[in-house]
Protein backbone atom coordinates (compact mmCIF):
# COMPACT_ATOMS: atom_id res chain seq x y z
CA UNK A 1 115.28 118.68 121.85
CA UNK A 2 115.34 116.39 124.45
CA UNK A 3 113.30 113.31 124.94
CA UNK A 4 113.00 110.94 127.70
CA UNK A 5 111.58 107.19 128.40
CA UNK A 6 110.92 107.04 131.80
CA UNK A 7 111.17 104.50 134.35
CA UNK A 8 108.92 102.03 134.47
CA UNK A 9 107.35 99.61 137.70
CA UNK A 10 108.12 102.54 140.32
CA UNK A 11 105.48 102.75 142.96
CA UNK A 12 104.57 106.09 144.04
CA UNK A 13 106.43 107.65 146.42
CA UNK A 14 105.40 108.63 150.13
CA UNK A 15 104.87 112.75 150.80
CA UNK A 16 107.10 112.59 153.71
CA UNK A 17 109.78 111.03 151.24
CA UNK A 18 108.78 113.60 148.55
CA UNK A 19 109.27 116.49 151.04
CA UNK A 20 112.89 115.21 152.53
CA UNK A 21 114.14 115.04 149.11
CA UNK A 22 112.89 118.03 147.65
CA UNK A 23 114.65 119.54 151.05
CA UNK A 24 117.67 117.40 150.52
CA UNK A 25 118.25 118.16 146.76
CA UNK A 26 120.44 121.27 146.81
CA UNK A 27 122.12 119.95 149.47
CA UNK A 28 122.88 116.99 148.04
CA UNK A 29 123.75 117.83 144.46
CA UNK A 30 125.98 120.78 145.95
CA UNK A 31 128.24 118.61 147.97
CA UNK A 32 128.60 115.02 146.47
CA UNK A 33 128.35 115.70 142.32
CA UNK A 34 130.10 119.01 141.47
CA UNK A 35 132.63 118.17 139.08
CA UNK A 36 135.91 120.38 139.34
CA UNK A 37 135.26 124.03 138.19
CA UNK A 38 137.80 124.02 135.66
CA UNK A 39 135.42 121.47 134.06
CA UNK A 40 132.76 123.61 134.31
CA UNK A 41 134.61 126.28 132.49
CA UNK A 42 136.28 124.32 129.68
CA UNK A 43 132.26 122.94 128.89
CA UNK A 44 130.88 126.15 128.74
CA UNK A 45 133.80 127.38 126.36
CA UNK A 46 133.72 124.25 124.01
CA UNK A 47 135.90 121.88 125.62
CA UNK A 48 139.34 120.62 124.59
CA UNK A 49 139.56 118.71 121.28
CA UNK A 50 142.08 115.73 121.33
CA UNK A 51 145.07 116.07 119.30
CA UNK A 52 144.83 114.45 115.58
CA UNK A 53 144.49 110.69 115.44
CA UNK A 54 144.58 110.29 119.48
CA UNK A 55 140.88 108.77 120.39
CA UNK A 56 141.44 107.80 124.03
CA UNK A 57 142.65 111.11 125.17
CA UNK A 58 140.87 112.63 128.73
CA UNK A 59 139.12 115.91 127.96
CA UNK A 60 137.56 117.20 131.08
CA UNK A 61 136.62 114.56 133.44
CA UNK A 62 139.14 113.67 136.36
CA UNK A 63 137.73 110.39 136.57
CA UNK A 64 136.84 108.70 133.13
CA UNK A 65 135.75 105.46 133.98
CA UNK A 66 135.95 102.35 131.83
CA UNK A 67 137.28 103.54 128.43
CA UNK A 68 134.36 103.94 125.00
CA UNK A 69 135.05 102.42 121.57
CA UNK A 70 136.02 104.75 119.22
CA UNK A 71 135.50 102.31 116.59
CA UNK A 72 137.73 101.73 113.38
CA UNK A 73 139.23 104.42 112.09
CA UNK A 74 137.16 107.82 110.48
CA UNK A 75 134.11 105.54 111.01
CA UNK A 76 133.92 103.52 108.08
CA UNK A 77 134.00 99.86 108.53
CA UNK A 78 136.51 97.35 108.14
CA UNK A 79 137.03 96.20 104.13
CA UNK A 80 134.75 98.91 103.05
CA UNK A 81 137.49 99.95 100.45
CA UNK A 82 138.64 103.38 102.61
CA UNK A 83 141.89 103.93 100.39
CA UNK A 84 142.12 103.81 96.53
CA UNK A 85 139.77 104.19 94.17
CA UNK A 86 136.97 101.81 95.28
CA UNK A 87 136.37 98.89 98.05
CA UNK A 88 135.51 96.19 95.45
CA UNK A 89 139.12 94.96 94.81
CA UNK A 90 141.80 92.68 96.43
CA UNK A 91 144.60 91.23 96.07
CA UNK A 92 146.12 88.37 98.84
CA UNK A 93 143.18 89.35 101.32
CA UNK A 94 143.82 93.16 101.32
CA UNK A 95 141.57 95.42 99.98
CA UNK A 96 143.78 97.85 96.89
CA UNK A 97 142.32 100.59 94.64
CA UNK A 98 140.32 99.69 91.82
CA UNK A 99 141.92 102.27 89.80
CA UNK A 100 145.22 104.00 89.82
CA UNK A 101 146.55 106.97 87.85
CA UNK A 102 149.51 105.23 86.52
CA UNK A 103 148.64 101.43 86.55
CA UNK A 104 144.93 101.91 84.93
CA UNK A 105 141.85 99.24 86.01
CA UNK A 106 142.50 96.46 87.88
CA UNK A 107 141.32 93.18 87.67
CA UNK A 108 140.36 90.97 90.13
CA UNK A 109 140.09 88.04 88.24
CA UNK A 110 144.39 87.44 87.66
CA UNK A 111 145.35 90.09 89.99
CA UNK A 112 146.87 92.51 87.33
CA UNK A 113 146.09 96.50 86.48
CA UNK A 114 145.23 97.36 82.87
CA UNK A 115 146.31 100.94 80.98
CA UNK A 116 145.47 100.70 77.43
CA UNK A 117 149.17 101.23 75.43
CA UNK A 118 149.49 104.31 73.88
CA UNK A 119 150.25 105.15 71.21
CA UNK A 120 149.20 101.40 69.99
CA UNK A 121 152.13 99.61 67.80
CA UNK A 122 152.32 99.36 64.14
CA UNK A 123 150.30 96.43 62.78
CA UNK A 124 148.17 95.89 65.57
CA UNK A 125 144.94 93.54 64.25
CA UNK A 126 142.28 94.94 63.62
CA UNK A 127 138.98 94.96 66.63
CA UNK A 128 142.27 94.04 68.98
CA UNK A 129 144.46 96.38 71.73
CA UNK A 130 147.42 96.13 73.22
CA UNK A 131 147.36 96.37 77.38
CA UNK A 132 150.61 97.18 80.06
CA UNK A 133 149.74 94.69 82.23
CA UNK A 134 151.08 94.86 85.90
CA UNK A 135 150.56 91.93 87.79
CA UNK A 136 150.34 90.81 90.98
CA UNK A 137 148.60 93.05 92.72
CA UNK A 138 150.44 96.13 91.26
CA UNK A 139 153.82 95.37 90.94
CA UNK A 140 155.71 97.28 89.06
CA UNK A 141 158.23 94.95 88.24
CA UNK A 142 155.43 92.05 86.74
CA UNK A 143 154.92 94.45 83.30
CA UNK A 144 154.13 93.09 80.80
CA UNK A 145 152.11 93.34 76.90
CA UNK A 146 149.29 91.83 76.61
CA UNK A 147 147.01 91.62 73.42
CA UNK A 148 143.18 91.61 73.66
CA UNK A 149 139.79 91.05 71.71
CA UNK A 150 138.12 93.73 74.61
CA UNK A 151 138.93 95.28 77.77
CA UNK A 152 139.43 92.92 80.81
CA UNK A 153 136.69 92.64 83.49
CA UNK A 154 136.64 95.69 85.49
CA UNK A 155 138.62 98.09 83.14
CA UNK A 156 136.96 101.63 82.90
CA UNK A 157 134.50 100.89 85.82
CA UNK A 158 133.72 104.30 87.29
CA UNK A 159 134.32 104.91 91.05
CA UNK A 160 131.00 103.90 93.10
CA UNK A 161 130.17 107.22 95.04
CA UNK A 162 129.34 105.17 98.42
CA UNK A 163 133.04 103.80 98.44
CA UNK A 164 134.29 107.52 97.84
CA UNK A 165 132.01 108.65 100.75
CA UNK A 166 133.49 106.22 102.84
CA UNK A 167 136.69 107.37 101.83
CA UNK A 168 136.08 110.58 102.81
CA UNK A 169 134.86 109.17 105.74
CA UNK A 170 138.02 107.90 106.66
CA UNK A 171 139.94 111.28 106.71
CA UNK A 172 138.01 112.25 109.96
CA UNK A 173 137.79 111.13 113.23
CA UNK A 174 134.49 110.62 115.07
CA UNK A 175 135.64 110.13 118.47
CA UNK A 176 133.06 108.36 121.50
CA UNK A 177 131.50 110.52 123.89
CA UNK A 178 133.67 111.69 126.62
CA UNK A 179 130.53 110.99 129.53
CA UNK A 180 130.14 113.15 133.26
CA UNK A 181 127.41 112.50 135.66
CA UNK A 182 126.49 114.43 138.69
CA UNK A 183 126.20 112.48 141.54
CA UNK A 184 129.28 110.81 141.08
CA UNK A 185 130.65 107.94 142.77
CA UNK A 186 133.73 108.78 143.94
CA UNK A 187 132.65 112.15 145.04
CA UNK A 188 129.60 111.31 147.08
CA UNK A 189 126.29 108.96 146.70
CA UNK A 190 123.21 110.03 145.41
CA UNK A 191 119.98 109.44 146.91
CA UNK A 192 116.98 107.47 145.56
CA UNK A 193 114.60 109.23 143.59
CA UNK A 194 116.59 112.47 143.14
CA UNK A 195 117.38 113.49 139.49
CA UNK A 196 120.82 113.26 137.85
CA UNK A 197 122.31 115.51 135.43
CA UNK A 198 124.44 113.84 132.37
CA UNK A 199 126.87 115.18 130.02
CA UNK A 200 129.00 114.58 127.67
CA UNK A 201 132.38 115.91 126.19
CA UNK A 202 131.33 118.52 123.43
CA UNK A 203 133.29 119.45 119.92
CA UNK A 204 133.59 119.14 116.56
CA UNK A 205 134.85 115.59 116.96
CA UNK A 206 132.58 114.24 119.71
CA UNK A 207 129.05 116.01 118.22
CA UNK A 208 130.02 117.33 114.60
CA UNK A 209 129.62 119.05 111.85
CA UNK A 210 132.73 117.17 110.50
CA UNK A 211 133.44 117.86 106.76
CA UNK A 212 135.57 116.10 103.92
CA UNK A 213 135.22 115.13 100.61
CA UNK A 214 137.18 112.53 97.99
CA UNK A 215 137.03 112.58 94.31
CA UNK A 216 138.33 110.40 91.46
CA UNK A 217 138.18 109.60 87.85
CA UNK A 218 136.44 113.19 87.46
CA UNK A 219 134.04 112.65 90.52
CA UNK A 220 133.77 114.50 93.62
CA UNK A 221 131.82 113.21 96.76
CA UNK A 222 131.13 115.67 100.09
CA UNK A 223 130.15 114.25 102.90
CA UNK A 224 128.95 116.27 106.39
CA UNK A 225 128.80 113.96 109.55
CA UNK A 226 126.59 115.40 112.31
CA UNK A 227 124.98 113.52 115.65
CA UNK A 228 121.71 112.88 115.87
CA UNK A 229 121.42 111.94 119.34
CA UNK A 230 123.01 110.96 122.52
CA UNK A 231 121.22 107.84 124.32
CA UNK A 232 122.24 107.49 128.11
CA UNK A 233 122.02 104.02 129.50
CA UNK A 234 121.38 104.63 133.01
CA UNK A 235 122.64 100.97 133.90
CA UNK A 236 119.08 99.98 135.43
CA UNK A 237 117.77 99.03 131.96
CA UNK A 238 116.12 102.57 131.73
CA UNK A 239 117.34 105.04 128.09
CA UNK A 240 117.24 108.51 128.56
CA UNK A 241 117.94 110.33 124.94
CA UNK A 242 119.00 113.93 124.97
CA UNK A 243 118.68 114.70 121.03
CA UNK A 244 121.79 116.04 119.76
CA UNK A 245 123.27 118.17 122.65
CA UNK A 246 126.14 117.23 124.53
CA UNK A 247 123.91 118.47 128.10
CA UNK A 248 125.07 120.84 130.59
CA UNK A 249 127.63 120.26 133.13
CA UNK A 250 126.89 120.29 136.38
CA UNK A 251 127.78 124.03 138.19
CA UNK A 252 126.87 123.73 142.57
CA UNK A 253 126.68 127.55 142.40
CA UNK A 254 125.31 128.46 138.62
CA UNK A 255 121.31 129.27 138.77
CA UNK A 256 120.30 125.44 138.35
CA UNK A 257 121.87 123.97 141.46
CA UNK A 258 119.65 121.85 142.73
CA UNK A 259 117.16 121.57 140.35
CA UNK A 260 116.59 119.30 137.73
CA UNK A 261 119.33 119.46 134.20
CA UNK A 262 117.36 121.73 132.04
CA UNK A 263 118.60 119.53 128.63
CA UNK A 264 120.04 116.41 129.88
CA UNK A 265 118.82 114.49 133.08
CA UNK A 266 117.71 111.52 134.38
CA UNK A 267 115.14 113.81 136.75
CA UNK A 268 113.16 110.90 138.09
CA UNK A 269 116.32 109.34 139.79
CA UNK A 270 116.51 105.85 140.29
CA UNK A 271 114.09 103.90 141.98
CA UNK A 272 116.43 101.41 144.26
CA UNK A 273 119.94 101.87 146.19
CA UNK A 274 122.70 100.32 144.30
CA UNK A 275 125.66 101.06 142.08
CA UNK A 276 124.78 101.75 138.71
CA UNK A 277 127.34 101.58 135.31
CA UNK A 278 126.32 105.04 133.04
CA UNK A 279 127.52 105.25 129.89
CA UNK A 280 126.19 106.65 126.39
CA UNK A 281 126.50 106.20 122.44
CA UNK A 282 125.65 108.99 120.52
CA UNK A 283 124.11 108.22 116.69
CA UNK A 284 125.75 109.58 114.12
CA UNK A 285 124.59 110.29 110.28
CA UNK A 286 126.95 111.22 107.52
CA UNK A 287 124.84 112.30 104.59
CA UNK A 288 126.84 112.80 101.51
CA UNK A 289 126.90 113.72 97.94
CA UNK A 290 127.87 113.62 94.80
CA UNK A 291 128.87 115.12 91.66
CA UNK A 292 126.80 113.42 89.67
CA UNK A 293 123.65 114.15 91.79
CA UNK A 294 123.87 110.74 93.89
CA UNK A 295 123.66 110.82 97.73
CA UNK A 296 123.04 108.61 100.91
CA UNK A 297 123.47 108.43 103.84
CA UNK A 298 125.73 106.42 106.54
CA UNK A 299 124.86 105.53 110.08
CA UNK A 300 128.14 105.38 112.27
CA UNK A 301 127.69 105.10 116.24
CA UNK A 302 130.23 105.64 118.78
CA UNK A 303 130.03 103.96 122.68
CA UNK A 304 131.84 105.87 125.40
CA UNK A 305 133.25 104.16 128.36
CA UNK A 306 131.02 104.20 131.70
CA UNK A 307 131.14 105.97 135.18
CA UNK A 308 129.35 104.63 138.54
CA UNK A 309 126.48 106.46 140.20
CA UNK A 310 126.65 104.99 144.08
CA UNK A 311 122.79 105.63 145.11
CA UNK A 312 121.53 105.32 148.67
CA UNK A 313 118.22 104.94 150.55
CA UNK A 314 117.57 108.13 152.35
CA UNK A 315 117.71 107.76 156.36
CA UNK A 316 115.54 108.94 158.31
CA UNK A 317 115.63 109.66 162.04
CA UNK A 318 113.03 109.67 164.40
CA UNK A 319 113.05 110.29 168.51
């Protein structure tokens, strides 16, 4: 669905200006924003996904611009716990599972994992247990017994589903819009007032649905990460949102040439001659849930780098 804020503080334009441009369009879009036709093609049959793990590659476009964020890695934010069994614990400033299969529960307190000893030795007093404890920070060669009245802070904790989410999160990559705009600078200038088509890279990767899922100590958590929208900043101050599809590349000889985009455009144009940055962020949600019936929700965005739109004031001549 697409969705639009238009312009605002535009006078109305003059009918002799209205009738050169609507005469000028085809023309114009034809010659000075057609983006190579093997574009075209590899748009219309999904596009080309990047390789695994590279978020800078160049999909479609033979001129990128300024390279997008892809932002940290699988989306989830720095010291959000994306490895291990929870985001809660540390040792020396990096963030270490709160639970491991061997080691047990660890504590942050003294910086040592706890596994209850089984079996538990001969004579061991009564309302006590004896604990391997391996200290700093897991290593393995800090073991040691340890005798206590209860378990240490932290020990049994179960896994906080969020933190597994985010885990998951972390196994795929949601990579920044790819953008294309039509006119293009260095093909040809626009002109003011006529629309512009924008588009983005599509796939799996750049729109979704992207699926993983992490479990531990006995609980599972699936997560589905999906855009919402695309928002175009036009450079002038002006948003145009195009709801959740990547828009439709520009084709000089497919049946829209010289009209308006029919799902992503800017199709009032812009209002005065200049050079104007374009870029977009598309809005990402990754709902997940869990085995134990919780879910949420995450909000990731990605910004892409920006192309130039050159726009000039149409000339007219007069004898």
């Amino acid at each position: 669905m697409l969705t639009r804020r238009g312009r605002g503080g535009t006078g109305p334009a003059t009918r002799p200006a209205r009738l050169l441009a609507a005469i000028g369009l085809a023309l114009l879009l034809a010659v000075a924003a057609a983006p190579p036709a093997a574009t075209v093609t590899a748009a219309r049959e999904g596009g080309i996904e990047c390789p695994i793990g590279q978020n800078d590659c160049d999909v479609w476009d033979d001129d990128p611009g300024t390279p997008g964020n892809p932002g940290s890695p699988g989306g989830g934010d720095p010291g959000d716990g994306e490895s291990g069994g929870g985001g809660k614990c540390q040792w020396n400033g990096k963030v270490i599972p709160c639970y491991d299969n061997v080691l047990g529960w660890f504590n942050n307190g003294d910086g040592c994992y706890y596994k209850l000893a089984e079996p538990q030795p001969e004579g061991t007093p009564e309302g006590q247990q004896w604990y391997v404890a391996t200290c700093n920070g897991g290593d393995l060669g800090s073991q040691r017994p340890v005798l206590l009245d209860a378990p240490p802070p932290g020990y049994g904790t179960p896994p906080d589903p969020e933190e597994l989410a985010r885990r998951a999160l972390a196994s795929i990559s949601l990579l920044p819009p790819r953008v294309a705009v039509a006119p293009r600078k260095d093909v040809g200038p626009g002109l003011v007032g006529l629309p512009v088509w924008m588009w983005a890279s599509p796939g799996r990767n750049y729109f979704g649905p992207l699926r993983a899922s992490a479990s531990d100590r006995g609980l599972t958590v699936s997560i589905t990460a999906t855009v919402d929208k695309i928002v175009w900043d036009m450079g002038n101050g002006d948003k145009v949102s195009c709801g959740d599809v990547p828009g439709t590349p520009y084709d000089p000889k497919g049946p829209d040439a010289g009209r308006p985009s029919p799902d992503c455009g800017y199709h009032g144009g812009y209002a005065k001659a200049s050079t104007y940055d374009v870029g977009a962020t598309t809005h990402w949600t990754v709902r997940w849930s869990a085995s134990n019936d919780a879910s949420g929700q995450i909000p990731q965005t990605r910004t892409s780098g920006t192309v130039q739109i050159q726009i000039d004031e149409l000339q007219v001549v007069t004898r």
